[in-house]
N, C-alpha and C. Protein backbone atom coordinates (compact mmCIF):
# COMPACT_ATOMS: atom_id res chain seq x y z
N UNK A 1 102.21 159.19 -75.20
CA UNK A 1 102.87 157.92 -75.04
C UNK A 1 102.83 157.55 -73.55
N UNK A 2 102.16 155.85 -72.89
CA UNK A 2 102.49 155.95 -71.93
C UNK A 2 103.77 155.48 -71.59
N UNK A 3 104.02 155.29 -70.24
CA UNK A 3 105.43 155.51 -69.50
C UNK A 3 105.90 153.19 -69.91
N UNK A 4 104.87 152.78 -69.83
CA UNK A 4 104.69 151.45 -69.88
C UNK A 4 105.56 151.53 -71.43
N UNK A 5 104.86 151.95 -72.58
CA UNK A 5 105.37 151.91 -73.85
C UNK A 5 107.11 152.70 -73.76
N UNK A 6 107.17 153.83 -73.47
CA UNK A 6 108.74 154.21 -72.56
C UNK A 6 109.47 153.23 -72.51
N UNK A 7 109.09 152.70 -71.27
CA UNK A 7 109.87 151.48 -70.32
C UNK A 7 110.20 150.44 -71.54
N UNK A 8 108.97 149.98 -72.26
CA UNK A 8 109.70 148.90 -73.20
C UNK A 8 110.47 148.89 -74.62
N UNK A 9 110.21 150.30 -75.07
CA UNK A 9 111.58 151.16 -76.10
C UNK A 9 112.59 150.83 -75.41
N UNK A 10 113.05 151.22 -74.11
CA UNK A 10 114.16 151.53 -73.93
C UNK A 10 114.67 150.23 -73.52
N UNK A 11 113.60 149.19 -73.30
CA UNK A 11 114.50 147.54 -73.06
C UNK A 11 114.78 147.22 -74.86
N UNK A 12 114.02 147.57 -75.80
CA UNK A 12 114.27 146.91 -77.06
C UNK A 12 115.26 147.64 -77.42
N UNK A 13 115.92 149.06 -77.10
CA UNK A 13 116.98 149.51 -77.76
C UNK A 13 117.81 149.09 -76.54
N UNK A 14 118.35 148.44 -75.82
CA UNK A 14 118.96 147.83 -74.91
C UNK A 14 119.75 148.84 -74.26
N UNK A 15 119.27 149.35 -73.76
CA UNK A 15 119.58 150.79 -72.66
C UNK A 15 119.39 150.63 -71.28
N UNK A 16 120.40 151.10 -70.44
CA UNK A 16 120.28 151.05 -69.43
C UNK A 16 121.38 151.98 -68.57
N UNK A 17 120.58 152.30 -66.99
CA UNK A 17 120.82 153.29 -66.70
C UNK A 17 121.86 152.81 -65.55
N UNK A 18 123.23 154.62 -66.53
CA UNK A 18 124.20 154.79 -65.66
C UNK A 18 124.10 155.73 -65.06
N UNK A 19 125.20 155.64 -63.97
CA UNK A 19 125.39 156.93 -62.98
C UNK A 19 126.90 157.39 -63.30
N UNK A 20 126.77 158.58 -63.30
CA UNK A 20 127.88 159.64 -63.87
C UNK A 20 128.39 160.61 -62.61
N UNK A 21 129.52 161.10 -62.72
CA UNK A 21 130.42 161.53 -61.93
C UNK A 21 129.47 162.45 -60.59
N UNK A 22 128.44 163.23 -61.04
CA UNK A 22 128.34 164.20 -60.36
C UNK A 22 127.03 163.45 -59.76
N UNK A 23 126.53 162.08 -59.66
CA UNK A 23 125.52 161.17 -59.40
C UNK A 23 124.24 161.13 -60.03
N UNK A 24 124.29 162.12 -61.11
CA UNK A 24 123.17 161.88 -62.15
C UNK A 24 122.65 160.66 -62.85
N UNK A 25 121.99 160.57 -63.09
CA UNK A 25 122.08 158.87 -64.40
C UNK A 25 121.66 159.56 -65.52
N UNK A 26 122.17 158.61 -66.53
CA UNK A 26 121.97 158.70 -67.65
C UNK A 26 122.07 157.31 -68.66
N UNK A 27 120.90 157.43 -69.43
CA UNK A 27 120.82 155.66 -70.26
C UNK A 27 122.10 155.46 -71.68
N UNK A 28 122.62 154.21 -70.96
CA UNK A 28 123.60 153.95 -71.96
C UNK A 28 123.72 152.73 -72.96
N UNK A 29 123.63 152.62 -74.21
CA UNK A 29 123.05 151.15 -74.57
C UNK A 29 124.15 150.39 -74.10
N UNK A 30 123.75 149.07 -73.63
CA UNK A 30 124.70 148.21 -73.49
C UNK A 30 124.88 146.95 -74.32
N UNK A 31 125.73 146.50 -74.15
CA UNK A 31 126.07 145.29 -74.57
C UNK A 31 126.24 143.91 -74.11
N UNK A 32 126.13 143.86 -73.20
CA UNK A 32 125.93 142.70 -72.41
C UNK A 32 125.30 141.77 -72.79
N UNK A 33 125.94 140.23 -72.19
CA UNK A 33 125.62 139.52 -73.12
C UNK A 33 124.02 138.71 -72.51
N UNK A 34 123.18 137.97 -72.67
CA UNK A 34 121.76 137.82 -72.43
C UNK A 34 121.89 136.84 -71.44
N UNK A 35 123.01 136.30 -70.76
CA UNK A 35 123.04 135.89 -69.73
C UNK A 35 123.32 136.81 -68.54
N UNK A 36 124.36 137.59 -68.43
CA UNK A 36 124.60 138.76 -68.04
C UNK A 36 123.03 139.66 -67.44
N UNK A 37 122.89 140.21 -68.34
CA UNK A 37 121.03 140.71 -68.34
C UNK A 37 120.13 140.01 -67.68
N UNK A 38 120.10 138.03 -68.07
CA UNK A 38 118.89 137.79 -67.38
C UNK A 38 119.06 137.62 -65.62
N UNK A 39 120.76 137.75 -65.26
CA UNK A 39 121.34 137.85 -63.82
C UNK A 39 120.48 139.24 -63.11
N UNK A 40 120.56 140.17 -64.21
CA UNK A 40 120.49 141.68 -63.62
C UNK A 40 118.75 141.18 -63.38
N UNK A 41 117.96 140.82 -64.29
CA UNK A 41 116.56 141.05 -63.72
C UNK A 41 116.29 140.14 -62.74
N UNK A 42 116.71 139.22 -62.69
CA UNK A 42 116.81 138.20 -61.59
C UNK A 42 117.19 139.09 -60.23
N UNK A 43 118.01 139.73 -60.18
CA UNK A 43 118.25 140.64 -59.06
C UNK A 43 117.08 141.54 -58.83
N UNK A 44 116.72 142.38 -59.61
CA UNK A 44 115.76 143.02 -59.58
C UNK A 44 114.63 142.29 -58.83
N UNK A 45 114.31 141.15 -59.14
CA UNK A 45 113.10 140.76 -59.04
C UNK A 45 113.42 140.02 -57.34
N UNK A 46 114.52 139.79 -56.81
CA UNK A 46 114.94 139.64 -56.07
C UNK A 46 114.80 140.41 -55.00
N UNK A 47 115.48 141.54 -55.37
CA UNK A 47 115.45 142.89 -54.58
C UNK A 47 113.98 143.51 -54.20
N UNK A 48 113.05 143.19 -54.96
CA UNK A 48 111.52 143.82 -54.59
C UNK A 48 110.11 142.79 -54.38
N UNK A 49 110.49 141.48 -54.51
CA UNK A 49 109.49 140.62 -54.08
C UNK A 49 109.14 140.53 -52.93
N UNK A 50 107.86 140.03 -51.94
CA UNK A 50 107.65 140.02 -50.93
C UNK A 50 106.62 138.61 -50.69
N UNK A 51 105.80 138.37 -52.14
CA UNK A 51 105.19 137.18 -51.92
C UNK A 51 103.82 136.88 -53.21
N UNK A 52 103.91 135.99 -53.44
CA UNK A 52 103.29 135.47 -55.06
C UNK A 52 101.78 134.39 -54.98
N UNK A 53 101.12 134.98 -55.45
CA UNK A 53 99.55 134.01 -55.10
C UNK A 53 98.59 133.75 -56.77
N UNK A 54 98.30 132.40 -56.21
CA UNK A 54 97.43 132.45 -58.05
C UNK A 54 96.16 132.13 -58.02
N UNK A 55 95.58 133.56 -58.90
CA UNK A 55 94.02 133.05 -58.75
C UNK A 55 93.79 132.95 -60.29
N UNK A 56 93.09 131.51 -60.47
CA UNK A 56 92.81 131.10 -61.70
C UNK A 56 94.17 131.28 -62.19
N UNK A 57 93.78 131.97 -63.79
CA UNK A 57 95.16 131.96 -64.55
C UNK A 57 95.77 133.40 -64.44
N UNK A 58 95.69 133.99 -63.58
CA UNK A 58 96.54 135.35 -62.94
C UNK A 58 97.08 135.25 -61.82
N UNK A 59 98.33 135.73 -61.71
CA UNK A 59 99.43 135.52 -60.90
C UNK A 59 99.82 136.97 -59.78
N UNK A 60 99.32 137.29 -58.88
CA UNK A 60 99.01 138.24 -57.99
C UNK A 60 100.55 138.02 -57.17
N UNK A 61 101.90 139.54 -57.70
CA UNK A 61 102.44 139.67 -57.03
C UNK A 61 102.84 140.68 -56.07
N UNK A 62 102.86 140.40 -55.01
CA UNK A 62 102.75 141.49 -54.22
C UNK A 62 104.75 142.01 -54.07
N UNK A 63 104.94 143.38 -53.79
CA UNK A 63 106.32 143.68 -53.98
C UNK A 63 106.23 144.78 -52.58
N UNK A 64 107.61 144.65 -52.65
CA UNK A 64 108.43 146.41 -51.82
C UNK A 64 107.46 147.64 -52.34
N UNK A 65 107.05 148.80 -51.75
CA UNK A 65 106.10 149.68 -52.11
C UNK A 65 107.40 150.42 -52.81
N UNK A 66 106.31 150.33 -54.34
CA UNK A 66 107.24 151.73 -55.25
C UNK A 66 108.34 150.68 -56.29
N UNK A 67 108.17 149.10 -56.17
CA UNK A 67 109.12 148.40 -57.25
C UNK A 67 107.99 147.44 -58.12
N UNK A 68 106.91 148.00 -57.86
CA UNK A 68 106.03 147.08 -59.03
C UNK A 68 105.77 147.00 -60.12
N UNK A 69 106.48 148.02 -60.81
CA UNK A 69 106.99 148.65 -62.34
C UNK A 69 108.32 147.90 -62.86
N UNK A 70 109.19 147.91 -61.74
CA UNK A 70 110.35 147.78 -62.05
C UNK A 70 110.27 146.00 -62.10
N UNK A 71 109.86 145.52 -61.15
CA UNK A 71 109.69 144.04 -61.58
C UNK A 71 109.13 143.77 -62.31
N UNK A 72 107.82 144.30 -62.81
CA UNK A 72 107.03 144.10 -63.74
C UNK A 72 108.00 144.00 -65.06
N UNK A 73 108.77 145.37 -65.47
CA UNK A 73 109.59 145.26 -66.68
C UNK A 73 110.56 144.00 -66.46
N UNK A 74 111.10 143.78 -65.46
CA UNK A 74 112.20 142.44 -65.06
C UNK A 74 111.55 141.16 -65.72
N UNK A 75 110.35 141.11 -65.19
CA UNK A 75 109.55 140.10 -65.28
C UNK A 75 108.88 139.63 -67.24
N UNK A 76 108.76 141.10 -67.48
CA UNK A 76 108.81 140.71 -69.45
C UNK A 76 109.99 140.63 -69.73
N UNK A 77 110.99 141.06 -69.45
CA UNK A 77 112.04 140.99 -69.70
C UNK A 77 112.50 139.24 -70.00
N UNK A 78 112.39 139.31 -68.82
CA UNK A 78 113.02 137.44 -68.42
C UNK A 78 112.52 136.73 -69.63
N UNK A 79 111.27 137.01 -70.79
CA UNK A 79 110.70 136.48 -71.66
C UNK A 79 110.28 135.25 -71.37
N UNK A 80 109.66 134.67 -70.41
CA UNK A 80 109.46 133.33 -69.78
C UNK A 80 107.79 132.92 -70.41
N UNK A 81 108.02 131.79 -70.80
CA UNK A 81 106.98 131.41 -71.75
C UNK A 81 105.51 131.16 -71.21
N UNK A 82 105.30 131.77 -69.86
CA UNK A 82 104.02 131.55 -69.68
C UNK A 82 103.33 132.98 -69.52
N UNK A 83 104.20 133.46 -69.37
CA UNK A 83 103.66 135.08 -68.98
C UNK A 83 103.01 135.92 -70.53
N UNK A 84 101.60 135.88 -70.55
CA UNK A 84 100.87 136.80 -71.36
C UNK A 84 101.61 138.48 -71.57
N UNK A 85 100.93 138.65 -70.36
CA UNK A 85 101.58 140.13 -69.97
C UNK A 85 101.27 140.80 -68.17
N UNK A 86 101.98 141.80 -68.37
CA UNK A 86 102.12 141.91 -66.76
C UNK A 86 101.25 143.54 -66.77
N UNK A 87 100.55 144.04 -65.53
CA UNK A 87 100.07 145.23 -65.21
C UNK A 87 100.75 145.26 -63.86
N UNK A 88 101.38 146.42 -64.09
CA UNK A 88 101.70 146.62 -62.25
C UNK A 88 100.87 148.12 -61.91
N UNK A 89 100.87 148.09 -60.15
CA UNK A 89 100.62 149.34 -59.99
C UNK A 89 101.86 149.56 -59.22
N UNK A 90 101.75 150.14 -57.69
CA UNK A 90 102.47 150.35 -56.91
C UNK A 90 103.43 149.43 -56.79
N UNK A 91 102.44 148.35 -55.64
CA UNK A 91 103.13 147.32 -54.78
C UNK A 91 102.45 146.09 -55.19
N UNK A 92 101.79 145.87 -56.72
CA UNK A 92 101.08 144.71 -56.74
C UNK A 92 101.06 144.58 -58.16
N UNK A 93 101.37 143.27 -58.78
CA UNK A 93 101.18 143.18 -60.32
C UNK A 93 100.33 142.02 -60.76
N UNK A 94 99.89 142.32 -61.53
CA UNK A 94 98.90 141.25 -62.40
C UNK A 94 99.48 140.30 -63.21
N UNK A 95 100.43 139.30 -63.40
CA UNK A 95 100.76 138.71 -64.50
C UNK A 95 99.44 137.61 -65.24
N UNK A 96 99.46 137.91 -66.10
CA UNK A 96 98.25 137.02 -66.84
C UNK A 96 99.18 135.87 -67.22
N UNK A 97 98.15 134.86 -67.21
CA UNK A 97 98.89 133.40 -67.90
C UNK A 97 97.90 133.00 -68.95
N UNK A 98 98.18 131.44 -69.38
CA UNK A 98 97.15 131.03 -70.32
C UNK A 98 95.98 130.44 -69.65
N UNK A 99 96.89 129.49 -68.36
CA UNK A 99 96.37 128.47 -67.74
C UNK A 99 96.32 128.20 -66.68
N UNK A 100 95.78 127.72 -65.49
CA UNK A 100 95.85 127.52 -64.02
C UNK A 100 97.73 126.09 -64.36
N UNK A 101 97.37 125.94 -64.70
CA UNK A 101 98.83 125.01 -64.92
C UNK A 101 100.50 125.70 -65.08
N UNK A 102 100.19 126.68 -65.63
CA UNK A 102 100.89 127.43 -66.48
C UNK A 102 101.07 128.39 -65.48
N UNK A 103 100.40 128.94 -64.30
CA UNK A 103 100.81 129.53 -63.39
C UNK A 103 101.22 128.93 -62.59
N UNK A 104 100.56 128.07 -61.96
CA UNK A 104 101.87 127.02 -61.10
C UNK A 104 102.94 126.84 -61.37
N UNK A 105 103.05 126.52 -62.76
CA UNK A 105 104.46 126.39 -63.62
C UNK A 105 105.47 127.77 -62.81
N UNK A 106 104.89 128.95 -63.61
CA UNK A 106 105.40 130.15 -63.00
C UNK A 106 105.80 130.51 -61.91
N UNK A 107 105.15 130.35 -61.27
CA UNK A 107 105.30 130.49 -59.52
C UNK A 107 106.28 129.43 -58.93
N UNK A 108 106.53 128.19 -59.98
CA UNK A 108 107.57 127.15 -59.64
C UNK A 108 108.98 128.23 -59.81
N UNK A 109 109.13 128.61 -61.07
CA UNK A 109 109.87 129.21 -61.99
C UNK A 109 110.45 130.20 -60.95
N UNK A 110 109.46 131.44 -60.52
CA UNK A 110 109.80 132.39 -59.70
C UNK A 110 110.34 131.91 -58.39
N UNK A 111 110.07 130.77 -57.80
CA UNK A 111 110.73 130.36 -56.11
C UNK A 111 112.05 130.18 -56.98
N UNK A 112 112.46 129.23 -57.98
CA UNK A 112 113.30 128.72 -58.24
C UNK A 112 114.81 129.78 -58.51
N UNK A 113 113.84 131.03 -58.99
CA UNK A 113 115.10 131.84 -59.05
C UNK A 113 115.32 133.09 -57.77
N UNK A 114 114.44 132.91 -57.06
CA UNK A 114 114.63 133.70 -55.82
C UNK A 114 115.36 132.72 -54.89
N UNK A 115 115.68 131.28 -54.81
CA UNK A 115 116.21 130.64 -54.14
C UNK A 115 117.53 130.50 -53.98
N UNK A 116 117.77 130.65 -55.52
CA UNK A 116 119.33 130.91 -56.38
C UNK A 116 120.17 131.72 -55.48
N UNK A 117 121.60 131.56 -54.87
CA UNK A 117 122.22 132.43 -54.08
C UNK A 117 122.74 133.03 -55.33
C-alpha cells in the first residue's frame, strides 16, 4: 500500500492527529463540523506555501521543504472543483486541472484564501 493511499483512508475515516500527555500523537476520529476542517486545511496550506505558477493545465506549487504532502492532502481535501488530482514530492506539487481557465480559476481561489486573515 502506498503512503498516498494511507494518507487518504485516514481523511475518509475522518481521523486526525492528536498529541497525548507524554507528546506522542496518536489519530483520533473527529467530528468536526466541515467548516471547522475546511479552516484547518486552509491553515495548512497557509503554513507551507511559498509560491504558485501555471503551465498549461498544471498548477506548479512550490512549498516550505518537507510540506508538499501535507498540502497536497489539504489541497484534495478542500474538494475544490477544478483540481483533477495532486502529486507532490518534497517542496513541489503537481495539481492537474482540466483547463488553462480552470487553473487561473484555481490560482484565483488559492490567493483568495491565503489572503484571508
Amino acid at each position: 500500500m502506498t503512503q498516498a493511499t494511507v494518507s487518504r483512508d485516514i481523511r475518509q475515516m475522518k481521523l486526525t492527529k492528536q498529541v497525548i500527555e507524554d507528546g506522542r500523537q496518536k489519530y483520533v476520529y473527529t467530528t468536526a463540523d466541515p467548516e471547522v476542517m475546511h479552516d484547518k486545511y486552509v491553515n495548512v496550506l497557509k503554513a507551507g506555501f511559498v509560491s504558485v505558477d501555471l503551465a498549461q493545465n498544471i498548477i506548479v506549487v512550490r512549498t516550505v521543504s518537507g510540506m508538499a504532502m501535507a498540502l497536497a492532502a489539504a489541497i484534495d481535501a478542500l474538494e475544490l472543483s477544478q483540481v483533477v488530482g495532486c502529486i507532490a514530492g518534497d517542496d513541489t506539487i503537481f495539481v492537474a486541472v482540466k483547463s488553462v481557465e480552470e487553473g487561473q480559476e484555481l490560482i484565483a481561489e488559492f490567493q483568495s484564501m491565503l489572503d484571508r486573515g
